[in-house]
PDB file of N, CA and C in Angstrom:
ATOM      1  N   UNK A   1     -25.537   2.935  13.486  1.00  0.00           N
ATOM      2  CA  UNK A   1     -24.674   3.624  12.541  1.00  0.00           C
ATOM      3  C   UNK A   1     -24.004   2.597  11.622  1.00  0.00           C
ATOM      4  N   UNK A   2     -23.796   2.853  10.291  1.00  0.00           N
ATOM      5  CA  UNK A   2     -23.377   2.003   9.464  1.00  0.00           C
ATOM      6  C   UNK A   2     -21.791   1.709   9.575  1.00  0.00           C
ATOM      7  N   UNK A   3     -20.814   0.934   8.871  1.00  0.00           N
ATOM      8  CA  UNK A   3     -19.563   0.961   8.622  1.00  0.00           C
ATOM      9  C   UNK A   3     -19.231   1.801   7.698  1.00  0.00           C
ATOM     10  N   UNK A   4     -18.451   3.169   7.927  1.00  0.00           N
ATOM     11  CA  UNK A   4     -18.246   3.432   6.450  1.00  0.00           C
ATOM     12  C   UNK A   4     -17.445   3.147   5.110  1.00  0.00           C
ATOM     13  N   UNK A   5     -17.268   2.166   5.543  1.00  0.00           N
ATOM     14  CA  UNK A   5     -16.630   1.080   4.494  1.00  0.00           C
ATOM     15  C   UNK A   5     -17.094   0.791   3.593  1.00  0.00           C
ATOM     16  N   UNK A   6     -17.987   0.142   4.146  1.00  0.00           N
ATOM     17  CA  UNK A   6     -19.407  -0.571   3.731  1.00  0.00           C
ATOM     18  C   UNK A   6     -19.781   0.173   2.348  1.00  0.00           C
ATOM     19  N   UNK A   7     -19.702   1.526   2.195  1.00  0.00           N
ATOM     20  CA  UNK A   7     -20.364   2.702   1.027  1.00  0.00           C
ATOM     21  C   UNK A   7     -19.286   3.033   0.370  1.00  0.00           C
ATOM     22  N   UNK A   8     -17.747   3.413   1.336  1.00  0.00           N
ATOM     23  CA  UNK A   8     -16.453   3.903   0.516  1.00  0.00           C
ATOM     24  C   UNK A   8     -15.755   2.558   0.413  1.00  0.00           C
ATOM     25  N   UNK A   9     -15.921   2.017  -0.534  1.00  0.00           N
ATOM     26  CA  UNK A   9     -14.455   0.652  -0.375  1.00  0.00           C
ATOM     27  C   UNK A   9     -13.512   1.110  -1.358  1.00  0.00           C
ATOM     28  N   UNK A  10     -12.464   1.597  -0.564  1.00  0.00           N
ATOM     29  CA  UNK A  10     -11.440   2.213  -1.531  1.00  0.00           C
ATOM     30  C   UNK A  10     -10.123   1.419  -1.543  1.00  0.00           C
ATOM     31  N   UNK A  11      -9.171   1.074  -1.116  1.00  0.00           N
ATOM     32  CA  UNK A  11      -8.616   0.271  -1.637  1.00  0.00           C
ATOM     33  C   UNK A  11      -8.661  -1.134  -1.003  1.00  0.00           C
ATOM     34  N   UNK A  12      -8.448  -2.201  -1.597  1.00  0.00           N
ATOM     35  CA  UNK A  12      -8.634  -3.598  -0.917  1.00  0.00           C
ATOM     36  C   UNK A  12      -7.576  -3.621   0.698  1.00  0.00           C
ATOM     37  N   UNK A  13      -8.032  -4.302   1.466  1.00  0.00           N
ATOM     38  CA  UNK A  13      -6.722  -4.060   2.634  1.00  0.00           C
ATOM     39  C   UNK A  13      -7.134  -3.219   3.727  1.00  0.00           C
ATOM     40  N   UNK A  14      -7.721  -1.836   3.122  1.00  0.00           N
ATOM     41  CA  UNK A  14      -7.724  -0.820   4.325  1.00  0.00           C
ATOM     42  C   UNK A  14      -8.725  -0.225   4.425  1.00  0.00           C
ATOM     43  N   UNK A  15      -8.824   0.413   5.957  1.00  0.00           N
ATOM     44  CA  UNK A  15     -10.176   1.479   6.129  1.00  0.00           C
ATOM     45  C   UNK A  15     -10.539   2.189   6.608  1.00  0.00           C
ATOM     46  N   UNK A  16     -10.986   3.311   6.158  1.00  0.00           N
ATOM     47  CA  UNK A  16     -11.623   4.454   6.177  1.00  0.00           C
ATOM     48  C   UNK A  16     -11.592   4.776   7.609  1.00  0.00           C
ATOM     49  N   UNK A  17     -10.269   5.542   8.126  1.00  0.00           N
ATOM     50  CA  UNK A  17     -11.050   6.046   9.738  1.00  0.00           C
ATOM     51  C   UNK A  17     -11.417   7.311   9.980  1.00  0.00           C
ATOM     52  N   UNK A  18     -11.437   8.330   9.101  1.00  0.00           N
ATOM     53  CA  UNK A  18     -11.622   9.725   8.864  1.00  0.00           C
ATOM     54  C   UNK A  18     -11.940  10.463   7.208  1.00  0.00           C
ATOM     55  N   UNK A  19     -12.925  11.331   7.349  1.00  0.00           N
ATOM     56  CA  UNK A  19     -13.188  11.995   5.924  1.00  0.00           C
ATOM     57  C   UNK A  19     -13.571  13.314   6.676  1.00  0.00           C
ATOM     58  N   UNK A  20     -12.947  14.385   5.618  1.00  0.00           N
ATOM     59  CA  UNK A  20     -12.815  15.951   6.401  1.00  0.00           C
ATOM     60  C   UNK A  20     -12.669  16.854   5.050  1.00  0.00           C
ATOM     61  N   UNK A  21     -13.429  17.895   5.328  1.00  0.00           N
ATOM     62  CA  UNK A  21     -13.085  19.083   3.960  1.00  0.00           C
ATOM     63  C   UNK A  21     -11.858  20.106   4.780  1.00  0.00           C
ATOM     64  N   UNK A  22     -10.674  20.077   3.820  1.00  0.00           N
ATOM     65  CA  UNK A  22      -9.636  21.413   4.196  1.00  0.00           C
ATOM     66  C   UNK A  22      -9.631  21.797   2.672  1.00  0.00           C
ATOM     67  N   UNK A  23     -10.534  22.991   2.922  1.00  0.00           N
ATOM     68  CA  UNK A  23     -10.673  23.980   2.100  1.00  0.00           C
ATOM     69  C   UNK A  23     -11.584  23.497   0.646  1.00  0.00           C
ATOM     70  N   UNK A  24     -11.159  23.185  -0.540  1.00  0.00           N
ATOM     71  CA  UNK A  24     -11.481  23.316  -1.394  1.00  0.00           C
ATOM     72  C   UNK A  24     -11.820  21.207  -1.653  1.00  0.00           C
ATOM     73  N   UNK A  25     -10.556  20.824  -0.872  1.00  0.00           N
ATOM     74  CA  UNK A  25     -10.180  19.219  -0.962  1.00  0.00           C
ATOM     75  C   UNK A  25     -11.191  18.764   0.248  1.00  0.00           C
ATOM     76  N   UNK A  26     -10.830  17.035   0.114  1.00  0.00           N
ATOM     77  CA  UNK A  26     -11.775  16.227   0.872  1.00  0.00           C
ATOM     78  C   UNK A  26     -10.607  15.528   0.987  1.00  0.00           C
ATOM     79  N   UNK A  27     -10.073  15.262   2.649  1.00  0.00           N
ATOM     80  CA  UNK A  27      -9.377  14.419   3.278  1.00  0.00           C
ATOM     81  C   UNK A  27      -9.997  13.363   3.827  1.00  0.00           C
ATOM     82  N   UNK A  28      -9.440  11.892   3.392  1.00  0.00           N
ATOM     83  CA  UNK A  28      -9.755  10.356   3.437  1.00  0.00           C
ATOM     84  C   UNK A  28      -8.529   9.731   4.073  1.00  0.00           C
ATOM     85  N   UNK A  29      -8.149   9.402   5.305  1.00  0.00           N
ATOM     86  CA  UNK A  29      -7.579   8.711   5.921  1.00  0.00           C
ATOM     87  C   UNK A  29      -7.839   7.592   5.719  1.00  0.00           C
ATOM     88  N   UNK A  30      -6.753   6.776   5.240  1.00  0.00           N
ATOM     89  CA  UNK A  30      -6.885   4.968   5.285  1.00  0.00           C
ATOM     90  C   UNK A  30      -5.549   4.477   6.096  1.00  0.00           C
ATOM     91  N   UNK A  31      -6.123   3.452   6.904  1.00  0.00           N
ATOM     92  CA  UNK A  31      -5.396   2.611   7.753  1.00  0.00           C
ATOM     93  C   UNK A  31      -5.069   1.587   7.300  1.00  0.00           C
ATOM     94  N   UNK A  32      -4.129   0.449   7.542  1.00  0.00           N
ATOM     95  CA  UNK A  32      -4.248  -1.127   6.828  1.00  0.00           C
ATOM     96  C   UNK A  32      -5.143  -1.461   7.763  1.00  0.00           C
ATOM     97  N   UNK A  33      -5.876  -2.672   7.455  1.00  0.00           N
ATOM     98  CA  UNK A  33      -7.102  -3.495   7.902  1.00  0.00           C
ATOM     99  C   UNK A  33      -5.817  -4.211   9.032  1.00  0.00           C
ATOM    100  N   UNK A  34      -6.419  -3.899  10.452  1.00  0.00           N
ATOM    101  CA  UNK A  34      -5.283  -5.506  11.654  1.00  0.00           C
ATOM    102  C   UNK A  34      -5.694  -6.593  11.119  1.00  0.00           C
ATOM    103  N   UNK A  35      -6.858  -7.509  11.077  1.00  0.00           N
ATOM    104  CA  UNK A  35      -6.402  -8.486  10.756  1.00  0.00           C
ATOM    105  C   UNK A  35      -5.969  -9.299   8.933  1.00  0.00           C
ATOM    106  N   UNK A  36      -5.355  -8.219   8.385  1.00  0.00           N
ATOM    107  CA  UNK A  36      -4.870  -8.526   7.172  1.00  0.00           C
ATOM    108  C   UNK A  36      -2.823  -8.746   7.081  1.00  0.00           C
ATOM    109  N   UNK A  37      -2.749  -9.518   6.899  1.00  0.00           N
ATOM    110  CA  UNK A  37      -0.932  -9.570   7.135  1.00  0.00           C
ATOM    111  C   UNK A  37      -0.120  -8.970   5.606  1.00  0.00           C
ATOM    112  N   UNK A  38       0.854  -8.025   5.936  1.00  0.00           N
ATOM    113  CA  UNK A  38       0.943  -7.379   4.772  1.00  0.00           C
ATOM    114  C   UNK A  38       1.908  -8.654   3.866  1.00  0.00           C
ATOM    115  N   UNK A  39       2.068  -7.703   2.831  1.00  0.00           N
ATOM    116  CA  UNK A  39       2.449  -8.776   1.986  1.00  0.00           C
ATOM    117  C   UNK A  39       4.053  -7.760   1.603  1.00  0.00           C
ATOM    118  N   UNK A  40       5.057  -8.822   0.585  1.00  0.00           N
ATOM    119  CA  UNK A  40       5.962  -8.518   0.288  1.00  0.00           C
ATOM    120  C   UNK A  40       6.071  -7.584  -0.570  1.00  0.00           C
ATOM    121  N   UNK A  41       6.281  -6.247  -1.465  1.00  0.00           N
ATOM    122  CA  UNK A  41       5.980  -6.161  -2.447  1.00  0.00           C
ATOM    123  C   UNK A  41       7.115  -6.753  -3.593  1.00  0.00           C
ATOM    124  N   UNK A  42       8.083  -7.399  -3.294  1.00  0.00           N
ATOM    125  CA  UNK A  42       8.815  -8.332  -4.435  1.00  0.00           C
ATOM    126  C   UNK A  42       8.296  -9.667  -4.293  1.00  0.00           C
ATOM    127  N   UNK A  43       7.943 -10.284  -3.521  1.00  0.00           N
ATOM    128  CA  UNK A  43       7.778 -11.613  -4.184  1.00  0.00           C
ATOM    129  C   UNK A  43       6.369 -12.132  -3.307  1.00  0.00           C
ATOM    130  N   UNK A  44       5.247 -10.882  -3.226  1.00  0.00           N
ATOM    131  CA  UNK A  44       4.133 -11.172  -2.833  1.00  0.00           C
ATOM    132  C   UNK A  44       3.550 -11.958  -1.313  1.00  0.00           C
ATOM    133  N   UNK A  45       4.745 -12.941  -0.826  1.00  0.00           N
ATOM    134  CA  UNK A  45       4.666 -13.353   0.525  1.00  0.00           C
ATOM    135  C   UNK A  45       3.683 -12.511   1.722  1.00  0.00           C
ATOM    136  N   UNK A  46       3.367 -12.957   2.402  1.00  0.00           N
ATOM    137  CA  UNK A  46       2.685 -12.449   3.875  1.00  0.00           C
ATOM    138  C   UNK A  46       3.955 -12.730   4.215  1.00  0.00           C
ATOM    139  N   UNK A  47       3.714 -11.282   5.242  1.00  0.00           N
ATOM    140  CA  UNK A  47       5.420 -11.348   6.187  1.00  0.00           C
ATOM    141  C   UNK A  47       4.430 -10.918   7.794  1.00  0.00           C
ATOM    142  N   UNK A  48       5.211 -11.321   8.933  1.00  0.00           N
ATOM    143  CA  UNK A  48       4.503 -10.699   9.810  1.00  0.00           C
ATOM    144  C   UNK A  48       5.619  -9.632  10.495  1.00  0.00           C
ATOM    145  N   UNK A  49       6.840  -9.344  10.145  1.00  0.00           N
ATOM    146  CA  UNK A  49       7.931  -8.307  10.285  1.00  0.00           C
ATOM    147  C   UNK A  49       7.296  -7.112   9.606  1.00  0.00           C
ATOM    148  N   UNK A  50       7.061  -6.033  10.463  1.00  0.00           N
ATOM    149  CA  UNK A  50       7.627  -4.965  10.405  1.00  0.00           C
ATOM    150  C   UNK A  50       8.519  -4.035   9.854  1.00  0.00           C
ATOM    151  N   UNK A  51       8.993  -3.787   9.140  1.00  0.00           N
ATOM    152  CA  UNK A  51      10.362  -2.978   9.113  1.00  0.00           C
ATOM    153  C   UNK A  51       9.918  -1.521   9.616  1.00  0.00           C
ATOM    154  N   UNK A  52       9.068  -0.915   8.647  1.00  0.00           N
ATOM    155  CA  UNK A  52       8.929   0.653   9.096  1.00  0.00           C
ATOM    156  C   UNK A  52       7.325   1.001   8.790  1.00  0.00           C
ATOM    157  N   UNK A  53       7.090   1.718   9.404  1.00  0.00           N
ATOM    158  CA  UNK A  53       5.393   2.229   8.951  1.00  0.00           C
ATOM    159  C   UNK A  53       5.814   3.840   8.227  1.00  0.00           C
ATOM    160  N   UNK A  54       5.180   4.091   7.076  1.00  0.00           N
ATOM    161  CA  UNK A  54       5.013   5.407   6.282  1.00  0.00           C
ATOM    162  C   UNK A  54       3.516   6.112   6.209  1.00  0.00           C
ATOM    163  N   UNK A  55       3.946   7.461   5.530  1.00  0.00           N
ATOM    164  CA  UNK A  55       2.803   7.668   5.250  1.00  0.00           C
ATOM    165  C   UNK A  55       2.586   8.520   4.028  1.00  0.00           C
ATOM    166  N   UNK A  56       1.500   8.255   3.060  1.00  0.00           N
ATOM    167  CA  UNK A  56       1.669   8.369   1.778  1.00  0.00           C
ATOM    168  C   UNK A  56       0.141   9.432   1.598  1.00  0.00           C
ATOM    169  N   UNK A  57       0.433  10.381   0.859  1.00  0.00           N
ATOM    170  CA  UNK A  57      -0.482  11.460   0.421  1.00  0.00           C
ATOM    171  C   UNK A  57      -0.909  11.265  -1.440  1.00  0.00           C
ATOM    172  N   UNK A  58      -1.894  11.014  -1.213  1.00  0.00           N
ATOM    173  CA  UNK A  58      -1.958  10.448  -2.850  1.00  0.00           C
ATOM    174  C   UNK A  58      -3.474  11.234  -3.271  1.00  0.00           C
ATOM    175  N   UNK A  59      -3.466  11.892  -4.435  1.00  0.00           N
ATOM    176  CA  UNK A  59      -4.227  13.145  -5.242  1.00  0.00           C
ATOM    177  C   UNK A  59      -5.227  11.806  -5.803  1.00  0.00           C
ATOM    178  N   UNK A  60      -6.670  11.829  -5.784  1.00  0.00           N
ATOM    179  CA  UNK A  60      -7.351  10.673  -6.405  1.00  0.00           C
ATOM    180  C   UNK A  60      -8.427  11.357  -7.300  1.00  0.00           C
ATOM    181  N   UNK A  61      -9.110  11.124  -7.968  1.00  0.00           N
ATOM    182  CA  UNK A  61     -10.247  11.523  -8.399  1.00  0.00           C
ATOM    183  C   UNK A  61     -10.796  12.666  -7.981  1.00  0.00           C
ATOM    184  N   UNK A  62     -11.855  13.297  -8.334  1.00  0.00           N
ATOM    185  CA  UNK A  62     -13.036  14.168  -7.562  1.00  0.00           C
ATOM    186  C   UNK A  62     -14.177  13.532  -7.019  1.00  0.00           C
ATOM    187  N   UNK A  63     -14.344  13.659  -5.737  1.00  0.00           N
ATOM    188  CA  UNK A  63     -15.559  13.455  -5.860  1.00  0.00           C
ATOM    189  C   UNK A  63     -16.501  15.024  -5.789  1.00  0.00           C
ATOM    190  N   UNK A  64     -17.744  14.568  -6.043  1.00  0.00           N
ATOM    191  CA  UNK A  64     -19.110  15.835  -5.969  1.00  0.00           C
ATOM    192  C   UNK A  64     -17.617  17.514  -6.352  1.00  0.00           C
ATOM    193  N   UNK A  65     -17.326  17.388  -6.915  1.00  0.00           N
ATOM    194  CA  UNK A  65     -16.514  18.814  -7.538  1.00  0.00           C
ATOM    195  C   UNK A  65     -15.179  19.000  -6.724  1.00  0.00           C
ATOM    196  N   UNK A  66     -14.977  18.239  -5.706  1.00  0.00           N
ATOM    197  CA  UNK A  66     -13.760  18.559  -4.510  1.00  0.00           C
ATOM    198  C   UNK A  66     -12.612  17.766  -5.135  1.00  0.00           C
ATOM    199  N   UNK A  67     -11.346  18.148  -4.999  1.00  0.00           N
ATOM    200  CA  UNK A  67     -10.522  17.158  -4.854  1.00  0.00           C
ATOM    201  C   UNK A  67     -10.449  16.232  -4.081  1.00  0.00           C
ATOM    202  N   UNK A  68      -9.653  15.234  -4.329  1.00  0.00           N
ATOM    203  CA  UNK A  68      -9.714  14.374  -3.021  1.00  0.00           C
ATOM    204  C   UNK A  68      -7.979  13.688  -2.973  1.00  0.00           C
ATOM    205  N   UNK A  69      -7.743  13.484  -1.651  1.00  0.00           N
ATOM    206  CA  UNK A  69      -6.441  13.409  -0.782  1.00  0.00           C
ATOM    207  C   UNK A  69      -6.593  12.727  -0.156  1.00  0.00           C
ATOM    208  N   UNK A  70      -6.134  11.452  -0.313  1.00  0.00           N
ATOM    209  CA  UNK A  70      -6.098  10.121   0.461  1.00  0.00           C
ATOM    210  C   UNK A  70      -4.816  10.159   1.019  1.00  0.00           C
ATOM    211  N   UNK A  71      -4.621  10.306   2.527  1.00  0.00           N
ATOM    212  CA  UNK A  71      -3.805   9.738   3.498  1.00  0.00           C
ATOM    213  C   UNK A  71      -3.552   8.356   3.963  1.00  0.00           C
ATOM    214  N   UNK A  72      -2.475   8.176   3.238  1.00  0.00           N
ATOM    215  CA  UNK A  72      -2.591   6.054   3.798  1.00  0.00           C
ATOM    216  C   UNK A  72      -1.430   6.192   4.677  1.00  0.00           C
ATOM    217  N   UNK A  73      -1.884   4.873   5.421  1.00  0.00           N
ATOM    218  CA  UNK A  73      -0.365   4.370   6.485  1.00  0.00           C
ATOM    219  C   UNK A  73      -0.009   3.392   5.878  1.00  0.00           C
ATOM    220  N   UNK A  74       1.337   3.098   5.456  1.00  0.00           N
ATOM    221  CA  UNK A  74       1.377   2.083   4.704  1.00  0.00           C
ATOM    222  C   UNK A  74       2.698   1.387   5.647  1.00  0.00           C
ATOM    223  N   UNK A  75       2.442   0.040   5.327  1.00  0.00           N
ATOM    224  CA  UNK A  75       3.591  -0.797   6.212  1.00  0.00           C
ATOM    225  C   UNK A  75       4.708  -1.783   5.035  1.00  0.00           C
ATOM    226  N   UNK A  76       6.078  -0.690   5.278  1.00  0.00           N
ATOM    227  CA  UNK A  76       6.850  -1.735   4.907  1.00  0.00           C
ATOM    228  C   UNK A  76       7.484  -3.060   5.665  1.00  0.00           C
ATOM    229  N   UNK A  77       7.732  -4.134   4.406  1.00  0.00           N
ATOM    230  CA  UNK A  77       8.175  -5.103   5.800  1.00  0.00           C
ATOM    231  C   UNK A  77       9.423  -6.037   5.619  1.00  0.00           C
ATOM    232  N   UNK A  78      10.155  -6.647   6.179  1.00  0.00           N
ATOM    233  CA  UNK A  78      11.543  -6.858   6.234  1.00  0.00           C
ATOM    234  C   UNK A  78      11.416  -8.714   5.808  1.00  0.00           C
ATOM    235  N   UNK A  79      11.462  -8.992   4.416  1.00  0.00           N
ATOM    236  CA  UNK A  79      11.165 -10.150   4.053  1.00  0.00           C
ATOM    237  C   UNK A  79      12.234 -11.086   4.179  1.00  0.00           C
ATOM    238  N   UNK A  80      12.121 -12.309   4.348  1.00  0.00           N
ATOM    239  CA  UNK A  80      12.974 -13.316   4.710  1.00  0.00           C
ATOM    240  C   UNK A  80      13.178 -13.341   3.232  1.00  0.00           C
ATOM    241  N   UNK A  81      12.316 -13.951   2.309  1.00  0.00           N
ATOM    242  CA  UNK A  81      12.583 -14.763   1.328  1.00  0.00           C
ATOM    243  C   UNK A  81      13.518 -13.663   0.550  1.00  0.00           C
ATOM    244  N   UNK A  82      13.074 -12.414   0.434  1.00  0.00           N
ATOM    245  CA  UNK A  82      13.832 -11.402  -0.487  1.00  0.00           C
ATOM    246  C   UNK A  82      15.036 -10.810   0.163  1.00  0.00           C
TER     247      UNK A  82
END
């Protein structure tokens, strides 16, 4: 069986652990990649803190006529430098 990564590379960082039709839409679960260390979003740093994990519902393109609904986990994180 292939990676399905490998065919969907959707955003840099993360991947693909689920794709599902509810109803009319196409649900795409993205995870962050473990061995990638997130970064700051003010002053770009790799942090390896934690602060909180979210989760973000974001409307993308169509594909083949469906909507599509990307579910991300996204990790905020508690920066020294900032």
């Amino acid at each position: 069986m292939h990676d399905i990564n490998t065919f969907l590379p959707f955003w840099e960082g993360f991947s693909v652990t689920a794709i599902r039709p509810d109803g009319d839409d196409l649900l795409i679960d993205l995870i962050p990649q473990p061995t990638r260390l997130p970064t700051c979003s003010g002053c770009h740093q790799p942090s390896t803190t934690i602060h909180e994990y979210c989760q973000r519902s974001i409307r993308d393109l169509p594909i083949l006529g469906r909507t599509v609904r990307l579910n991300v986990e996204l990790r905020r994180v508690g920066c020294s430098t900032c």
